[in-house]
Protein backbone atom coordinates (compact mmCIF):
# COMPACT_ATOMS: atom_id res chain seq x y z
CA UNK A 1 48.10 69.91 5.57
CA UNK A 2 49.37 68.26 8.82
CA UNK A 3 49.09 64.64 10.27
CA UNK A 4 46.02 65.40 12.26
CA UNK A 5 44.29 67.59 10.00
CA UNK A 6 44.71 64.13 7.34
CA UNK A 7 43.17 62.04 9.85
CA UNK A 8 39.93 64.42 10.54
CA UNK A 9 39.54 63.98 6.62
CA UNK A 10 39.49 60.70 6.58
CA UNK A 11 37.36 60.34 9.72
CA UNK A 12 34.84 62.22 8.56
CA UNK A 13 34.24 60.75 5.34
CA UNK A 14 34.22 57.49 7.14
CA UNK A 15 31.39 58.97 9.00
CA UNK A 16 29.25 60.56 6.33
CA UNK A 17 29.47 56.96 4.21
CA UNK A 18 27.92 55.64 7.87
CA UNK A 19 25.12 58.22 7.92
CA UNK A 20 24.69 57.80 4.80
CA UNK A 21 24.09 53.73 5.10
CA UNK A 22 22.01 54.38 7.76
CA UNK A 23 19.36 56.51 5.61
CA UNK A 24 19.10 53.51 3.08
CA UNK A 25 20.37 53.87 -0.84
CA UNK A 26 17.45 53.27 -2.55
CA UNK A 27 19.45 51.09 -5.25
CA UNK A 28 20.12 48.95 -2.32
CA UNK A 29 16.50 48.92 -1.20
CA UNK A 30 15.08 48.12 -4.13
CA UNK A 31 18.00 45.52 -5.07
CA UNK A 32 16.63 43.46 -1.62
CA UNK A 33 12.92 44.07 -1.69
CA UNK A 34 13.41 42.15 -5.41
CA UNK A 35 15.09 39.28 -3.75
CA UNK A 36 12.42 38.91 -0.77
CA UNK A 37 9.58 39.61 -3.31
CA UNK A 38 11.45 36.37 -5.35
CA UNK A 39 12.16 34.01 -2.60
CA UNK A 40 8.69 34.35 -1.19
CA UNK A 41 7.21 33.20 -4.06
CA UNK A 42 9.38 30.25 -4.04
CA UNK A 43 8.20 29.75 -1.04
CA UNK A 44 4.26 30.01 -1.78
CA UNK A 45 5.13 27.42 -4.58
CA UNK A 46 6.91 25.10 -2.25
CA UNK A 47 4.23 25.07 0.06
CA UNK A 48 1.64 24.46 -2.64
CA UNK A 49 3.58 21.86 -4.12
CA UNK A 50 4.05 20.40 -0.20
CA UNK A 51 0.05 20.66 0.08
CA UNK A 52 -0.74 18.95 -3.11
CA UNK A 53 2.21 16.26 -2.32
CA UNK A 54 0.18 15.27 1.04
CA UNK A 55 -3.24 15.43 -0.27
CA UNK A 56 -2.57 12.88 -2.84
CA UNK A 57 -0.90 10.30 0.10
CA UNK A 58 -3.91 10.49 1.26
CA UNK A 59 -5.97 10.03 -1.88
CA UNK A 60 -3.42 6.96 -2.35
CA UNK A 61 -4.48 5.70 1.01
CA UNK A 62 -8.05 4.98 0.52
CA UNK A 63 -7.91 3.99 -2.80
CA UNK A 64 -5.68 1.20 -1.10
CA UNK A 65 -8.33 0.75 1.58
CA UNK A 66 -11.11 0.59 -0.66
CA UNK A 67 -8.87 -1.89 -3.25
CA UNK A 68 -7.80 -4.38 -0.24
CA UNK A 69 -11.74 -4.38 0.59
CA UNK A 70 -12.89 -4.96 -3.30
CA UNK A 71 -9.82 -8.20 -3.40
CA UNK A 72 -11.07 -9.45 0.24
CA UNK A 73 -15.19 -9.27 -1.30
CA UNK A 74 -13.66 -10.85 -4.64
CA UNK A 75 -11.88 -14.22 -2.24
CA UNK A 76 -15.86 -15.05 -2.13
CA UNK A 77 -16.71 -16.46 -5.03
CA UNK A 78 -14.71 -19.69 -4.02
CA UNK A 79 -17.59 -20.28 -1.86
CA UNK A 80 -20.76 -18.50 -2.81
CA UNK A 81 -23.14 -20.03 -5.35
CA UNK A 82 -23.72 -16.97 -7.21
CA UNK A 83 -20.27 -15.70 -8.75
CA UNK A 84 -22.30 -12.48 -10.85
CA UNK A 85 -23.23 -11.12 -7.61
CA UNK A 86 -20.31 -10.42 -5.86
CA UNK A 87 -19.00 -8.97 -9.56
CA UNK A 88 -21.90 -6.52 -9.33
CA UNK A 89 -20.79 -5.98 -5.92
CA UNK A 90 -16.92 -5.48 -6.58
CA UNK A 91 -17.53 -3.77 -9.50
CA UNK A 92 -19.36 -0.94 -7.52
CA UNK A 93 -16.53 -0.62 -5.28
CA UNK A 94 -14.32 -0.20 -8.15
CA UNK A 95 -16.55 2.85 -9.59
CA UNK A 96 -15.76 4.32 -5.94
CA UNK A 97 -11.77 4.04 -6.08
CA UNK A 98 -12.29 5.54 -9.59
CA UNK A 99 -13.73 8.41 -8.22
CA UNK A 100 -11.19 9.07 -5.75
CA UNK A 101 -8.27 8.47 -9.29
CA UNK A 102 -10.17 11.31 -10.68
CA UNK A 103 -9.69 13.43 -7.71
CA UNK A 104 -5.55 12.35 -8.28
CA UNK A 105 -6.35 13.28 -11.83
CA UNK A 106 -8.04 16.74 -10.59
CA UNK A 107 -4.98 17.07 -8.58
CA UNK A 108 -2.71 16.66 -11.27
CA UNK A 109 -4.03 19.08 -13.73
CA UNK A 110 -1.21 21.02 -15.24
CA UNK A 111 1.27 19.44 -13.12
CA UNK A 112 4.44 17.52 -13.89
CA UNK A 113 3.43 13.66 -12.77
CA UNK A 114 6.58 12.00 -12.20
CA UNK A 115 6.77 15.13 -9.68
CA UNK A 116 4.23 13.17 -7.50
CA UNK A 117 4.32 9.87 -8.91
CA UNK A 118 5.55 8.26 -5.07
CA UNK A 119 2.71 10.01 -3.32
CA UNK A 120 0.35 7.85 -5.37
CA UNK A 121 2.03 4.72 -6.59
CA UNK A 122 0.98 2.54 -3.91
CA UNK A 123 -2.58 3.14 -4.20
CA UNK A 124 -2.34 2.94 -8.09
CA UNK A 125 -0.55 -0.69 -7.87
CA UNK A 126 -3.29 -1.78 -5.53
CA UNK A 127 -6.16 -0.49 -7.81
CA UNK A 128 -4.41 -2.61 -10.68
CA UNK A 129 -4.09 -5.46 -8.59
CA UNK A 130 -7.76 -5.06 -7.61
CA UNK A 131 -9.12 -4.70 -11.34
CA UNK A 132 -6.99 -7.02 -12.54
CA UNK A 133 -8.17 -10.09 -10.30
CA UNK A 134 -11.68 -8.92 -11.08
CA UNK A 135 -11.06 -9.41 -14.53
CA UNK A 136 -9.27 -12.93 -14.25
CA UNK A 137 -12.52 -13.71 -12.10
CA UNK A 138 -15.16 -12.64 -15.06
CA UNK A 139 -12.67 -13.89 -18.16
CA UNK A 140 -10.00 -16.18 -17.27
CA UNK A 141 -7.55 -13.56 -18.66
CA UNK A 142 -5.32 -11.14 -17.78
CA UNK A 143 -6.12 -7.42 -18.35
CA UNK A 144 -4.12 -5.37 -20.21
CA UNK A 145 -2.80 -1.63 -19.62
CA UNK A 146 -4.81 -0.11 -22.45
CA UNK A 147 -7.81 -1.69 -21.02
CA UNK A 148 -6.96 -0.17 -17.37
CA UNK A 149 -6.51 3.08 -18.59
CA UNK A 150 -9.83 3.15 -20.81
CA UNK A 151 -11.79 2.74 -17.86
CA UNK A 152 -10.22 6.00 -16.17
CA UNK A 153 -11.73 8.45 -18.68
CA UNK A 154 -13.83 10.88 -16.99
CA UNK A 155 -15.76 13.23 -18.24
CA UNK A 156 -15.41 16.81 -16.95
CA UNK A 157 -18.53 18.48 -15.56
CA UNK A 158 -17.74 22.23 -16.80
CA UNK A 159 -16.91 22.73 -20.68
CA UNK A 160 -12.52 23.08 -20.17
CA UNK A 161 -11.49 26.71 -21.53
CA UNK A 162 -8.33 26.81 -23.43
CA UNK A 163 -5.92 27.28 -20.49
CA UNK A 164 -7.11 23.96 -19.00
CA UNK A 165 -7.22 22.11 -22.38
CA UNK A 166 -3.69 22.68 -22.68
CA UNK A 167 -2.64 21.70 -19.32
CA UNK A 168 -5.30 18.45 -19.70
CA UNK A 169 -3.95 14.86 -19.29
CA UNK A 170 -2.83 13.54 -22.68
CA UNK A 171 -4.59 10.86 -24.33
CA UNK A 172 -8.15 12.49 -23.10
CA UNK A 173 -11.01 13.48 -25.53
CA UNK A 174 -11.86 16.67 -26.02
CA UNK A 175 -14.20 17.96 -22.83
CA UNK A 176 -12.55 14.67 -21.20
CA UNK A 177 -10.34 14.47 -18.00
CA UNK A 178 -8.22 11.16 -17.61
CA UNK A 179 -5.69 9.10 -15.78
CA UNK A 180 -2.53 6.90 -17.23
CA UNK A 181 -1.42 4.24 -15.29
CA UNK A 182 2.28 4.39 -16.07
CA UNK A 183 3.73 0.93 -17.50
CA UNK A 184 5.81 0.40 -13.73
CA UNK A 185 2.78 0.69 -11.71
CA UNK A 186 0.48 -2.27 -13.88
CA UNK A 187 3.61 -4.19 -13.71
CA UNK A 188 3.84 -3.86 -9.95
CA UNK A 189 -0.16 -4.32 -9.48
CA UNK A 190 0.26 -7.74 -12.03
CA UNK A 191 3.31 -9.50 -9.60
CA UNK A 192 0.97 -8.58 -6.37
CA UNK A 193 -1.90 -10.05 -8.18
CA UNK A 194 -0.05 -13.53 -8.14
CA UNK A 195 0.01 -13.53 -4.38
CA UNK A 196 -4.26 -12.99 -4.29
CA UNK A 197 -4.34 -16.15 -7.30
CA UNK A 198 -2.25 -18.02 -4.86
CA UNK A 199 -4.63 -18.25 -2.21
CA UNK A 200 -7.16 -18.39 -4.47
CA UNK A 201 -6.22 -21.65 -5.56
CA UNK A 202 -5.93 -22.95 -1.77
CA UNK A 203 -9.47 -21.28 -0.90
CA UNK A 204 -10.55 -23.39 -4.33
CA UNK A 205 -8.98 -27.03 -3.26
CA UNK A 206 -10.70 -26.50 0.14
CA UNK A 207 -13.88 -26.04 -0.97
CA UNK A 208 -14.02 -29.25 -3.44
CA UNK A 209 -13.02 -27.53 -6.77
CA UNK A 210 -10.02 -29.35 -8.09
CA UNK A 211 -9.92 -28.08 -11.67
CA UNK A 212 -9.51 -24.23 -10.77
CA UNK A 213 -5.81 -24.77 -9.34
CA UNK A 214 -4.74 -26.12 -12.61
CA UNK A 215 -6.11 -23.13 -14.66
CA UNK A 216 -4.34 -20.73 -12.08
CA UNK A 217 -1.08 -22.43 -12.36
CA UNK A 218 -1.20 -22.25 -16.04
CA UNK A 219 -2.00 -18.85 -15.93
CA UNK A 220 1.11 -18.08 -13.21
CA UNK A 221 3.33 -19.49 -15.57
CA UNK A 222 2.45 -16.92 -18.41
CA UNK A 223 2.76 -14.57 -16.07
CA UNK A 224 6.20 -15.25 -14.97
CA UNK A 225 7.38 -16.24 -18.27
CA UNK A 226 6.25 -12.46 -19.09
CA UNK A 227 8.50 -11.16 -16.25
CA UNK A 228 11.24 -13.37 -16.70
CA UNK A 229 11.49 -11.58 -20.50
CA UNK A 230 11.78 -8.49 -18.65
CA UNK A 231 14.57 -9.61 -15.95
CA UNK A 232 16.91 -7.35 -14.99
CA UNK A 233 16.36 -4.76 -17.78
CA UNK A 234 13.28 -3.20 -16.10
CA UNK A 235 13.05 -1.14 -12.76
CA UNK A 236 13.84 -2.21 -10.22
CA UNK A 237 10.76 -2.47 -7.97
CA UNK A 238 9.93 -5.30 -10.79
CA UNK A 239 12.94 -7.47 -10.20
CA UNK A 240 11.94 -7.47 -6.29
CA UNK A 241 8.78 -8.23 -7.22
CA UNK A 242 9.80 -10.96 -9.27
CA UNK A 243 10.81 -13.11 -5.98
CA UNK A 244 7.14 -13.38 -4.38
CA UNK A 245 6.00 -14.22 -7.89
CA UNK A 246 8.13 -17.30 -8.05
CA UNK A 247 7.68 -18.23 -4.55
CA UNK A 248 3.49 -18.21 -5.69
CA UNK A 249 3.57 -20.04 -8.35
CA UNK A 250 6.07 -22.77 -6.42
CA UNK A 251 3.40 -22.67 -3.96
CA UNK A 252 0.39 -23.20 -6.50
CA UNK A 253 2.56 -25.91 -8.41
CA UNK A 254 3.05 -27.91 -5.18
CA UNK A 255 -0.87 -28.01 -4.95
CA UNK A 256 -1.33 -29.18 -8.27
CA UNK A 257 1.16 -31.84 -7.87
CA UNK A 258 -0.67 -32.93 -4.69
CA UNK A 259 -3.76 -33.28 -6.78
CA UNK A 260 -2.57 -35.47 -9.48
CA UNK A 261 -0.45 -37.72 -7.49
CA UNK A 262 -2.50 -37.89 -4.10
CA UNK A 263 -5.62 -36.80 -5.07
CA UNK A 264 -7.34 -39.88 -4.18
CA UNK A 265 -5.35 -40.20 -1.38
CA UNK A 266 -6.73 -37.36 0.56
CA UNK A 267 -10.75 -36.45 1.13
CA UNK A 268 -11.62 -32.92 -0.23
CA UNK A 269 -12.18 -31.49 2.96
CA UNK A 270 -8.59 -31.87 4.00
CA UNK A 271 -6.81 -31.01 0.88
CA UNK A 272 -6.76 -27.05 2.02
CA UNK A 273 -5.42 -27.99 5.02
CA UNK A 274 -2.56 -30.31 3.54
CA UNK A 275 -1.60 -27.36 1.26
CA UNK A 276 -1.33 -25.23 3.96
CA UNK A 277 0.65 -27.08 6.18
CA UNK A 278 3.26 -27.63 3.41
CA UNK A 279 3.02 -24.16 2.10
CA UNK A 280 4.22 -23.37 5.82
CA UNK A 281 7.17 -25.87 6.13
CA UNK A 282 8.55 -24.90 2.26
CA UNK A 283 11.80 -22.93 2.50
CA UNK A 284 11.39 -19.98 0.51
CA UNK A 285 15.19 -20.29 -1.39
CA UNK A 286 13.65 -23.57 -2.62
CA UNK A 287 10.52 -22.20 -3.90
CA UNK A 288 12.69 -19.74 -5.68
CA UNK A 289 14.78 -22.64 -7.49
């Protein structure tokens, strides 16, 4: 066989493997309609996951709403002569976030939590802080994290079937759908409760009450005696947390120093102002130390 008659050879089998890519090998075919079958479900699992992600930063944001309302309602009962009232009041606002933590809890059905736990954290902390001053309010006491998460038990309209009973929250009853604030979150909501006791006790000295100051900076220093256990072995959204905590109760000291030492000094109706005033001008490195 000569040269030339080598090279047709060749060529030609070079261009029957081309027609014969062209038609398709159904190996191949199948091999890529597996792969494109695969990565769009990935992607109809991203995008629910994406979905879910932004409904519950949304759910988050009116549970903060509605918290920052039920804390600004709560400020009144430094002034109002009927303290049970505005309970009532805050405590129907409260049954109104709840609702919105069940539709979180609806939302998180089945699902991993720590998965979304950043779309709803903030809301969550604020919802703590919220029930939490409530509580000081009614019992001069601090609320505690089993007694948070008793009070998001809901119970589920539709008898659960065994697929959802599985994939229910843990810690629910049977026929029961709940919510568990995670031990970060009540932490977080406790330190930004400190701030809303803080000007509590100023909103108290300016309306004439001088023994409620004294109670709240009591209470602050459990508080940060609690934290200061913790230091810098907990998260560490705790140990930032931990610098507005000191800088209240430095704040709510200074005001209860004022009152022993120039209480008679000053009439009642100027104390707030006094406090103020010096809250403004103190450095906050020094309230720290």
């Amino acid at each position: 066989m000569s040269k030339k008659e080598g090279e047709g050879c060749v060529r030609g089998r070079k261009q029957d493997n081309a027609q014969t890519a062209r038609m398709g090998d159904p190996s191949s075919d199948a091999g890529s309609s597996a792969v494109l079958s695969a990565f769009k479900t990935f992607q109809l699992e991203l995008d629910s996951k994406h979905d879910k992600y932004e409904r519950l930063v949304k759910l988050s944001r009116d549970i903060t709403i509605e918290s920052k309302r039920t804390i600004f309602l709560l400020h009144r009962v430094t002034s109002v002569p009927n303290v049970e009232e505005v309970l009532v009041e805050s405590e129907a606002k409260l049954d109104a976030v709840r609702l919105k933590i069940r539709l979180i809890a609806e939302e998180l059905r089945g699902e991993d939590l720590f998965q979304f736990h950043r779309a709803f954290t903030p809301g969550i902390q604020e919802y703590v802080e919220a029930v939490s001053f409530q509580h000081f309010i009614r019992n001069r006491s601090l609320i505690t994290l089993e007694e948070v998460n008793s009070r998001l038990v809901f119970c589920r309209e539709e008898p659960p079937n065994t697929k959802d009973a599985a994939a229910g929250q843990q810690g629910a009853p049977g026929g029961a759908l709940s919510f568990q604030v995670s031990p970060t979150d009540y932490l977080l909501g406790v330190a930004d409760l400190t701030g809303e006791l803080m000007r509590m006790c100023i909103s108290s000295v300016g309306n004439g009450d001088v023994d409620t100051p004294f109670q709240l900076g009591q209470f602050l220093r459990e508080i940060h005696d609690g934290f200061a256990y913790i230091g810098n072995t907990g998260p560490y959204e705790v140990s930032k947390k931990l610098h507005t905590l000191r800088q209240s109760l430095a704040k709510v000291e200074d005001a209860c120093y004022a009152l022993r030492v120039r209480g008679s000094e000053i009439p009642r109706h100027m104390l707030a102002d006094v406090f103020c005033s010096r809250a403004a001008v103190l450095d906050p490195d020094d309230a720290v130390a």
